[in-house]
C-alpha atoms as a PDB file:
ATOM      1  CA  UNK A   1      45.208 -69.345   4.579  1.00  0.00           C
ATOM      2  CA  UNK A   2      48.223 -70.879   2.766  1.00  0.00           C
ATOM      3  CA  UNK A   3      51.213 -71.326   4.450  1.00  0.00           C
ATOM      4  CA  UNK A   4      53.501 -73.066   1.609  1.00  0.00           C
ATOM      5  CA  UNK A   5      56.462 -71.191   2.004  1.00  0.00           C
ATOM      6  CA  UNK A   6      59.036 -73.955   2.992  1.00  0.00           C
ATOM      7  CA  UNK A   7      57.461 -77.068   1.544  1.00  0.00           C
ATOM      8  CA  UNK A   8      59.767 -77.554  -1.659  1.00  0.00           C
ATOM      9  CA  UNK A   9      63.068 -78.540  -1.460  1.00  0.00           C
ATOM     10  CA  UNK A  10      65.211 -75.704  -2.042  1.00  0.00           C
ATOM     11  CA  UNK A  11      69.339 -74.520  -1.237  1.00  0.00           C
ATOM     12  CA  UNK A  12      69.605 -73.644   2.422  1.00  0.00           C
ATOM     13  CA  UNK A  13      71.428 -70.846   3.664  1.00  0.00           C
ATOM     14  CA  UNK A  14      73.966 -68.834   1.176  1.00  0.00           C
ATOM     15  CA  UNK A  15      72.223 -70.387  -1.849  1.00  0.00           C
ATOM     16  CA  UNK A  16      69.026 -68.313  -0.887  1.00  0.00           C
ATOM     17  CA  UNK A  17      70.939 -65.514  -0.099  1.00  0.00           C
ATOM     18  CA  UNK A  18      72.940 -65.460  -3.335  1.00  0.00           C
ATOM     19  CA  UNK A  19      69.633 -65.906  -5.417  1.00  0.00           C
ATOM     20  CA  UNK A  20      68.398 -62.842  -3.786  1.00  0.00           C
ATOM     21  CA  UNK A  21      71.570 -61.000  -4.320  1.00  0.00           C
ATOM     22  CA  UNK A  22      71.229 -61.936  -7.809  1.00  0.00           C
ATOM     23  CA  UNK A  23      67.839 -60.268  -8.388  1.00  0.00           C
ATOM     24  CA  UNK A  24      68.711 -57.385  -5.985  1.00  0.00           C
ATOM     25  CA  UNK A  25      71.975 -56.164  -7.411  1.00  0.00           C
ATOM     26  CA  UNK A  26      70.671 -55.479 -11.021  1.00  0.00           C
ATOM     27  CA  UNK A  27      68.128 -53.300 -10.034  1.00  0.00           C
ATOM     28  CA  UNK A  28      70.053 -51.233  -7.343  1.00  0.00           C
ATOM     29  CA  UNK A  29      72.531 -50.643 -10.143  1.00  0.00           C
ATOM     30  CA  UNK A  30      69.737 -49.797 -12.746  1.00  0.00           C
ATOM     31  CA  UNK A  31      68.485 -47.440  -9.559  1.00  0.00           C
ATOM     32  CA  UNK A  32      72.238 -46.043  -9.232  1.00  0.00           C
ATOM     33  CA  UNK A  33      72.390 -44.948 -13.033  1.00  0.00           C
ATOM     34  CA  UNK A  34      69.574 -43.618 -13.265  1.00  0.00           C
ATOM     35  CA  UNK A  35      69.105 -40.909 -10.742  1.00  0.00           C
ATOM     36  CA  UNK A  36      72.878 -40.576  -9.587  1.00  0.00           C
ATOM     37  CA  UNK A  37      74.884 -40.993 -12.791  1.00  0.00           C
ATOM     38  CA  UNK A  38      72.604 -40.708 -15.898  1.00  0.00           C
ATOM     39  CA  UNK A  39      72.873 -36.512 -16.559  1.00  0.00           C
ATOM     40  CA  UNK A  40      70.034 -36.178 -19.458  1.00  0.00           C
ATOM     41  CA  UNK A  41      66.553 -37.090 -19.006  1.00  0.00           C
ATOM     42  CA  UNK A  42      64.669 -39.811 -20.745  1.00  0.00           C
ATOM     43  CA  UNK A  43      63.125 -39.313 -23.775  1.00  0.00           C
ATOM     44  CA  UNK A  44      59.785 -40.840 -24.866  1.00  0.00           C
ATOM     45  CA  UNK A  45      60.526 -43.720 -26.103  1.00  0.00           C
ATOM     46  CA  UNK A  46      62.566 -44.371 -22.776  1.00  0.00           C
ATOM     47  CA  UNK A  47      59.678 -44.297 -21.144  1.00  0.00           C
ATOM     48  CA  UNK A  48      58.396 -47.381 -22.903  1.00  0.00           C
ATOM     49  CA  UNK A  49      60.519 -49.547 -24.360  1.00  0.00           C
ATOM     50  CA  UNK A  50      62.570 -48.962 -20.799  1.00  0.00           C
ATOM     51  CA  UNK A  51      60.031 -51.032 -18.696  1.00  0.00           C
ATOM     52  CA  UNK A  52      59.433 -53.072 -21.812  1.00  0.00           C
ATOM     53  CA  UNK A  53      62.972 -54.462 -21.707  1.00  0.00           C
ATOM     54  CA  UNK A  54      64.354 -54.288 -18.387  1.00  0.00           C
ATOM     55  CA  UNK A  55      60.931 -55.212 -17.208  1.00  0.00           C
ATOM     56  CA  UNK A  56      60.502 -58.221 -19.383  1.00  0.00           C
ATOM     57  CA  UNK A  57      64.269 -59.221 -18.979  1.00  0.00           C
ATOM     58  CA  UNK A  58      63.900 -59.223 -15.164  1.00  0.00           C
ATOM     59  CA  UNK A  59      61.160 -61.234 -15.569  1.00  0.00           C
ATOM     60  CA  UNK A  60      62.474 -63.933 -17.379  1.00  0.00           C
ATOM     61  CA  UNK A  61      65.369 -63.501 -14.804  1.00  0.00           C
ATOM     62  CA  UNK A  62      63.409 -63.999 -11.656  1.00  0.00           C
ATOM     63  CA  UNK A  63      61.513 -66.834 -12.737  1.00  0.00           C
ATOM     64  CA  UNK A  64      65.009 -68.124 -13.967  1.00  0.00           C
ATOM     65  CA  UNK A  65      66.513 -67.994 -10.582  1.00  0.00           C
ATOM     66  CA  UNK A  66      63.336 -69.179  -8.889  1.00  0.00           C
ATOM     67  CA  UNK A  67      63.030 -72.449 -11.330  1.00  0.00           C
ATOM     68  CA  UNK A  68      66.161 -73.147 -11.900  1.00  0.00           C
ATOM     69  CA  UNK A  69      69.316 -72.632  -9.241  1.00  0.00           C
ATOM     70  CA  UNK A  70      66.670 -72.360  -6.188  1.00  0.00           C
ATOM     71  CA  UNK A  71      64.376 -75.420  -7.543  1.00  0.00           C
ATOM     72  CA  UNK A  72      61.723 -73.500  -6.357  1.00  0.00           C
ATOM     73  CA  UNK A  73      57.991 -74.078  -7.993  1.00  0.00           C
ATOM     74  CA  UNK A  74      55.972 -71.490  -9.623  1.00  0.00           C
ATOM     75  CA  UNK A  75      53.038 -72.313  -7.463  1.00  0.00           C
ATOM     76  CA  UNK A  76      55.028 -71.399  -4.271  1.00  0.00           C
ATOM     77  CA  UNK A  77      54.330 -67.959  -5.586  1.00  0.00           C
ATOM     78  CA  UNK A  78      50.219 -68.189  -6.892  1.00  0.00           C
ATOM     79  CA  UNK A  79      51.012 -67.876 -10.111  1.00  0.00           C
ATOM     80  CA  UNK A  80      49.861 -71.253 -11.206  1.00  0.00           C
ATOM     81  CA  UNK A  81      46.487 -73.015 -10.838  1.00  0.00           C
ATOM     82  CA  UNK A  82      42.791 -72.274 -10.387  1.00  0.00           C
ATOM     83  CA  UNK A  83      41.511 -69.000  -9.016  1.00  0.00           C
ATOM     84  CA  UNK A  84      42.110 -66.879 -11.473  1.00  0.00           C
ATOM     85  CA  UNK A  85      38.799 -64.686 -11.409  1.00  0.00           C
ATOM     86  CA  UNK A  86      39.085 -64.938  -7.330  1.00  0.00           C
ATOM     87  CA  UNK A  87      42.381 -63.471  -7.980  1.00  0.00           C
ATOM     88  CA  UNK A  88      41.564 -60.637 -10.519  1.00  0.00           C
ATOM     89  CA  UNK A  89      38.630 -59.870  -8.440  1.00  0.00           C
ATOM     90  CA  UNK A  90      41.098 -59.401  -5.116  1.00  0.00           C
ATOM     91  CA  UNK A  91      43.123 -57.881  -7.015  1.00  0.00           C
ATOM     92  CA  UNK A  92      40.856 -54.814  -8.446  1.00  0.00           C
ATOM     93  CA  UNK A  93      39.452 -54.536  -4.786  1.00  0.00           C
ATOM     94  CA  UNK A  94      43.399 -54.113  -3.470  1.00  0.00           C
ATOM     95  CA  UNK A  95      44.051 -51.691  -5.912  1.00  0.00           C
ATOM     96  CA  UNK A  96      40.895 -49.409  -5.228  1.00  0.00           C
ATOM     97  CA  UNK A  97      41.685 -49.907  -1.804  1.00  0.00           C
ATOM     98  CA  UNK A  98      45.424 -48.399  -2.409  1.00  0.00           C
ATOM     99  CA  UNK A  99      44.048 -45.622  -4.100  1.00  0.00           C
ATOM    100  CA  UNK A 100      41.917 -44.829  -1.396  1.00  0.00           C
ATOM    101  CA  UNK A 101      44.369 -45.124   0.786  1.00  0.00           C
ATOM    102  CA  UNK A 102      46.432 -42.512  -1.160  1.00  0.00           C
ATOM    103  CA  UNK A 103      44.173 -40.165  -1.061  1.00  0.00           C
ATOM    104  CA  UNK A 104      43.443 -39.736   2.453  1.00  0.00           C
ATOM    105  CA  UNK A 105      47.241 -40.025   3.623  1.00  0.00           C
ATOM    106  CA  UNK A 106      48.491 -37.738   0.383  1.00  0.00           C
ATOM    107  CA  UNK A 107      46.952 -34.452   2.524  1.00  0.00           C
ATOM    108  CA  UNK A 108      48.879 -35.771   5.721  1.00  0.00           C
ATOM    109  CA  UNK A 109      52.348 -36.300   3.963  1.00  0.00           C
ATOM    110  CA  UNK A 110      52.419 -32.923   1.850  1.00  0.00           C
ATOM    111  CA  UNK A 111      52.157 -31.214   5.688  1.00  0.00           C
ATOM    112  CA  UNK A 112      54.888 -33.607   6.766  1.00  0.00           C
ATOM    113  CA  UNK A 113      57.079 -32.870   3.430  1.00  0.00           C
ATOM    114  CA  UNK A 114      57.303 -30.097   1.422  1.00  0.00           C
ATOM    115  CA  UNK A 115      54.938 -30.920  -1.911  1.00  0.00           C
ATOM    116  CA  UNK A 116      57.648 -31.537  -5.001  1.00  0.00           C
ATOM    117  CA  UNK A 117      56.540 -29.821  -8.132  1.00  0.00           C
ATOM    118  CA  UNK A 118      55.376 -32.730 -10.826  1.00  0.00           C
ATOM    119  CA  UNK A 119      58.490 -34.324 -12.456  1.00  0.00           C
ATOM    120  CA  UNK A 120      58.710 -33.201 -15.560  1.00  0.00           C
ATOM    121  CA  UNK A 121      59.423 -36.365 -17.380  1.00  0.00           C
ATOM    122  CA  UNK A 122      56.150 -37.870 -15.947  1.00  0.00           C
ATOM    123  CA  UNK A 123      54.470 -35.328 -17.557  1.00  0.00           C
ATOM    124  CA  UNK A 124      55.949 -35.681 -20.702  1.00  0.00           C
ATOM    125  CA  UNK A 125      54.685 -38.863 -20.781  1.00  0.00           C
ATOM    126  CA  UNK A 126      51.470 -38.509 -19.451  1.00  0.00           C
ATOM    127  CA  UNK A 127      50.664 -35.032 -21.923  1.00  0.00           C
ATOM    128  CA  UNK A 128      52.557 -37.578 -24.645  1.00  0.00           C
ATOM    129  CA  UNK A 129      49.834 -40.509 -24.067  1.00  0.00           C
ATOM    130  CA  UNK A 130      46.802 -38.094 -23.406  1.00  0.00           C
ATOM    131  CA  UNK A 131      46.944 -36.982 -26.802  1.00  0.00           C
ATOM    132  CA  UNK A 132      47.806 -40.045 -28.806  1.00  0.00           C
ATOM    133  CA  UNK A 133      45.364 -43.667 -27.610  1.00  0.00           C
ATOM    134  CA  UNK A 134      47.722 -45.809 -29.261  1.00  0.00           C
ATOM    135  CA  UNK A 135      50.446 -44.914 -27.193  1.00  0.00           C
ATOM    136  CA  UNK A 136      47.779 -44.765 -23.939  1.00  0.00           C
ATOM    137  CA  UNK A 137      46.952 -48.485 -25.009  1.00  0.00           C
ATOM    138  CA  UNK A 138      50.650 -49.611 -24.945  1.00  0.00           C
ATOM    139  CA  UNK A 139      51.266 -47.794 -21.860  1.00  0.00           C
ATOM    140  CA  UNK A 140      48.032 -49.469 -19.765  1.00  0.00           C
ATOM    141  CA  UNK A 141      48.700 -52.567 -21.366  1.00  0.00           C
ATOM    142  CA  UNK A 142      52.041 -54.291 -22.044  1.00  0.00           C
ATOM    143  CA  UNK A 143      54.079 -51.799 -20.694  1.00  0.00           C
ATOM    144  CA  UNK A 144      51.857 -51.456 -17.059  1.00  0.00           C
ATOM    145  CA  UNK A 145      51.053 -55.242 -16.928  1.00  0.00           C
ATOM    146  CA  UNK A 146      54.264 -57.010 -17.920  1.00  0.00           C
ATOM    147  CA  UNK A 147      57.249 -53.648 -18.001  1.00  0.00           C
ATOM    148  CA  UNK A 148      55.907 -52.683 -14.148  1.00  0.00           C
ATOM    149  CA  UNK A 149      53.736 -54.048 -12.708  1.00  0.00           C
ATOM    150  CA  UNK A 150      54.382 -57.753 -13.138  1.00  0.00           C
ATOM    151  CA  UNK A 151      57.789 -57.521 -13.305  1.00  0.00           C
ATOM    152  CA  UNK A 152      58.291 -55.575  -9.710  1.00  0.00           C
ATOM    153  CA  UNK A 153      55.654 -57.854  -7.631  1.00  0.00           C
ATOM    154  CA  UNK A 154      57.164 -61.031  -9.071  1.00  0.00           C
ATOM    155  CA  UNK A 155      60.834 -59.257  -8.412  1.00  0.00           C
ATOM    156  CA  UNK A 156      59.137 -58.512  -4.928  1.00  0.00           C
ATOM    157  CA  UNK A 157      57.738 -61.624  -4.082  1.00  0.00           C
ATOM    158  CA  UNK A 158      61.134 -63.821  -4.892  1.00  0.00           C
ATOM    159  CA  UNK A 159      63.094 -62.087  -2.892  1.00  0.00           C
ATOM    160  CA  UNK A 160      60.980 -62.221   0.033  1.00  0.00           C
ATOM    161  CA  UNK A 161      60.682 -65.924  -0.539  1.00  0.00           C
ATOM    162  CA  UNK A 162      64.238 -66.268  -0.335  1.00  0.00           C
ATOM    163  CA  UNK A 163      64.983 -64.413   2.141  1.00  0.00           C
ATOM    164  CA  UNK A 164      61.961 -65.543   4.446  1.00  0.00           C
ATOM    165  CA  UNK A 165      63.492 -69.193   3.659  1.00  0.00           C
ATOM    166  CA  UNK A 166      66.634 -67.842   5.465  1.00  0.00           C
ATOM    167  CA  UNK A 167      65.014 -66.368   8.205  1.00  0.00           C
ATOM    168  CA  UNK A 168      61.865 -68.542   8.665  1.00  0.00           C
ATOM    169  CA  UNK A 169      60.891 -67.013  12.203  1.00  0.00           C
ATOM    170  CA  UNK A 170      57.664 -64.743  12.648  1.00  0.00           C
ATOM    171  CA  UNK A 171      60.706 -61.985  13.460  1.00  0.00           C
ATOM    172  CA  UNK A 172      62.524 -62.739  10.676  1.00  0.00           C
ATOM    173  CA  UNK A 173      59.855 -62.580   8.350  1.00  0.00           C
ATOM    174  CA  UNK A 174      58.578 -59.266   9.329  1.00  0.00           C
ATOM    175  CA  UNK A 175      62.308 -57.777   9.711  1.00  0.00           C
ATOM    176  CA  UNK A 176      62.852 -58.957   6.071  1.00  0.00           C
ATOM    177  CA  UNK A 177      59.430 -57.576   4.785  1.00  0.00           C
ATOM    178  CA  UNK A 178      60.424 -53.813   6.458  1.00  0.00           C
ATOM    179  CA  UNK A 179      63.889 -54.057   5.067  1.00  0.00           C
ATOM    180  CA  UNK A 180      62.871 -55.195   1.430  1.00  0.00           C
ATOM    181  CA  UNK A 181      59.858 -52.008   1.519  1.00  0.00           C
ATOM    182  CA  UNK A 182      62.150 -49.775   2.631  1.00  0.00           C
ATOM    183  CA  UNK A 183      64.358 -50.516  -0.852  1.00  0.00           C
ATOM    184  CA  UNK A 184      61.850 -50.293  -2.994  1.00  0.00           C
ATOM    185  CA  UNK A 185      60.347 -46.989  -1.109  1.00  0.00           C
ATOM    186  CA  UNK A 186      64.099 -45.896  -1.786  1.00  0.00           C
ATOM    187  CA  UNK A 187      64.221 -46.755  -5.342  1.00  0.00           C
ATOM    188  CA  UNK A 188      61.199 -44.361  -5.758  1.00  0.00           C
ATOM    189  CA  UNK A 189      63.492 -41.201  -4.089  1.00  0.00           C
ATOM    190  CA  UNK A 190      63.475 -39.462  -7.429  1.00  0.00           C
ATOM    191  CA  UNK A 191      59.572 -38.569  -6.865  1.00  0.00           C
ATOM    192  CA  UNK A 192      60.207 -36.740  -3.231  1.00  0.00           C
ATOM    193  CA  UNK A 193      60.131 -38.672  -0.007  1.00  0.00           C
ATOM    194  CA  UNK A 194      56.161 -38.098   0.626  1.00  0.00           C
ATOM    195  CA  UNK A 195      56.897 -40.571  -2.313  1.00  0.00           C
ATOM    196  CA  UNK A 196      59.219 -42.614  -0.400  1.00  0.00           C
ATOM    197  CA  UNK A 197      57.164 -43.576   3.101  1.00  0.00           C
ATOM    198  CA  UNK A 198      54.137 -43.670   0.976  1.00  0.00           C
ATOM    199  CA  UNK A 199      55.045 -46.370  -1.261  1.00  0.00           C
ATOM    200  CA  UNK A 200      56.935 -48.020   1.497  1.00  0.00           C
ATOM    201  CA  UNK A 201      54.210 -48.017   3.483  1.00  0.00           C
ATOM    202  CA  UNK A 202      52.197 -49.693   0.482  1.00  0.00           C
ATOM    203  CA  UNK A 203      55.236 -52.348   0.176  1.00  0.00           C
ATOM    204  CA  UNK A 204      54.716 -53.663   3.413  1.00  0.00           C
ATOM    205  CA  UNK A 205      50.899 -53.920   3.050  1.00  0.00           C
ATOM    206  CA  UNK A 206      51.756 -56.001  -0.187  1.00  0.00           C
ATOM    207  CA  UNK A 207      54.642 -58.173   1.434  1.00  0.00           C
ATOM    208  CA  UNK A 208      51.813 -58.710   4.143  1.00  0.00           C
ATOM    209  CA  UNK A 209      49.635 -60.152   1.486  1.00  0.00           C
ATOM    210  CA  UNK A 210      51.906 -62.295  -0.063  1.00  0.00           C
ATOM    211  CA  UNK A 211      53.401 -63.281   3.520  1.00  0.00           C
ATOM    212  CA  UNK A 212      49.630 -64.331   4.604  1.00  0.00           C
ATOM    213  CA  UNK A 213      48.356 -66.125   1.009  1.00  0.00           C
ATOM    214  CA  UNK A 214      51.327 -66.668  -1.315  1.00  0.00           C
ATOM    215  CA  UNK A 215      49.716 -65.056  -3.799  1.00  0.00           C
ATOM    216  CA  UNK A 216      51.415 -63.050  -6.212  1.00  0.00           C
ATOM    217  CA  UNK A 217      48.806 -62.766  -9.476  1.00  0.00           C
ATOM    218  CA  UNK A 218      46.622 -60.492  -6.804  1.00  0.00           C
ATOM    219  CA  UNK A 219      48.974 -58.321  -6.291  1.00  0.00           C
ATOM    220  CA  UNK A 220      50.264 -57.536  -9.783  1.00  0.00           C
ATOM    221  CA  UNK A 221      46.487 -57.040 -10.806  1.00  0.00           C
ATOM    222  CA  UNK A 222      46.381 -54.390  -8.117  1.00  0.00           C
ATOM    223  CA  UNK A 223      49.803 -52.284  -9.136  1.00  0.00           C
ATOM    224  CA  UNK A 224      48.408 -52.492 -12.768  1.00  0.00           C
ATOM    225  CA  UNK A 225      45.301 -50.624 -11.857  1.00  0.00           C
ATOM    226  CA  UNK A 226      46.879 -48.669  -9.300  1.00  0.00           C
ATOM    227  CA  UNK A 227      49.002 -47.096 -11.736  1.00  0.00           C
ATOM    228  CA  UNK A 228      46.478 -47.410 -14.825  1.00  0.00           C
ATOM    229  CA  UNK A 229      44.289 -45.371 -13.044  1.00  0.00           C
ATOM    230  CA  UNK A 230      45.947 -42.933 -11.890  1.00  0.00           C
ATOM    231  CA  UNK A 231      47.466 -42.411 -15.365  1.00  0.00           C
ATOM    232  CA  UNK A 232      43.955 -42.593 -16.973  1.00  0.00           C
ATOM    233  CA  UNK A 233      42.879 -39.760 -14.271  1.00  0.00           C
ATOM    234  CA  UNK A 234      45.655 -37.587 -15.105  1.00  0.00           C
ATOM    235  CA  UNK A 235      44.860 -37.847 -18.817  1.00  0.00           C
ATOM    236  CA  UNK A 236      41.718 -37.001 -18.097  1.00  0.00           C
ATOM    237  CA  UNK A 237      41.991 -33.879 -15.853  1.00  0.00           C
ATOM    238  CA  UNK A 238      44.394 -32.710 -18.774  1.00  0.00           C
ATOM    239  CA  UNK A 239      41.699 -33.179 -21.639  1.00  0.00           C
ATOM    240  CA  UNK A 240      38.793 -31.686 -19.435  1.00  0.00           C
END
């Protein structure tokens, strides 16, 4: 098991804290905007060049703040050297496992909450993609991989890092992992909160990951076919 998380140098204290603010504050205002202040829905091509931009910005963002003010390394997070087919392999085995795991809590949280009806702008896209596979291409590839996926586990795994570098302590670790799942449970309010303790729940199970193998490439292979498959099952139950 690797446990690299405080072996390069890197600012103590408020440094860390800043970084993290840095990468936080963007997306909670992003969050804010859209599903407190934004009073039309998206439109299609929301829906892809959205994660395209703000994804790949953030990206380029993260690592910024990681590489640069926080001197931090990219292999602190996995996402250099061998293993890559270990990785992809863990990776597709996470996500099937994720999936499984929705669908035997799903039944238990639609008795604890009642069921929301599908959001209409999810179905947009999804009746949008099932009927044109160029547009389901761009959505399972760079849009899933780089526009979602990648860019919310690396966004996930650098602030944990920081954060865990301020509060280095078996406690502090785990306090830091609950606190950072329960914002990004949050962040998903707009699809009910079954949604909310479900992916929250999900969060921490990642964080654990990461927390026990500093591996972030596994964990972006899994959200990519977490959410590519359930996107390819909806498109086919709607062309059946």
């Amino acid at each position: 098991m690797q446990t690299n998380l405080s072996k390069t140098a890197v600012p103590a204290g408020a440094g860390q804290l800043l970084a993290a603010a840095a990468a936080i504050l963007p997306m909670a205002a992003l969050t804010f905007w859209m599903y407190l202040v934004r009073d039309s829905a998206p439109g299609l091509a929301e829906f892809f060049l959205g994660p395209l931009l703000v994804g790949g910005g953030m990206i380029f963002w993260v690592l910024y703040l990681h590489l640069v003010p926080c001197r931090d390394s990219l292999t602190s997070l996995g996402l250099m050297g061998a293993g890559w087919w270990r990785d992809l392999v863990i990776g597709i085995m996470l996500g099937g496992a994720f999936l499984l795991l929705k669908s035997l809590t799903q039944p238990v949280l639609n008795a604890c909450f009642a069921p929301r009806p599908p959001n209409p702008e999810i179905m947009q896209l999804i009746y949008a993609v099932s009927r044109d596979p160029w547009l389901l291409a761009l959505w399972l590839g760079p849009v899933v991989w780089l526009g979602i996926a990648g860019f919310e586990e690396l966004w996930r795994v650098f602030v944990l890092r920081r954060l865990w570098n301020v509060f280095p302590g078996s406690a502090g670790r785990w306090l830091v992992l609950l606190i950072v799942s329960t914002l990004i449970g949050l962040a998903h309010g707009y699809q009910g909160p079954a949604a909310i303790v479900s992916i929250g729940f999900k969060s921490i199970l990642m964080g654990g990951y990461f927390m026990a193998f500093s591996r972030a490439r596994p964990l972006i292979v899994s959200h990519a076919v977490y959410d590519s498959a359930q996107i390819i099952m909806a498109v086919v139950a709607i062309n059946a």
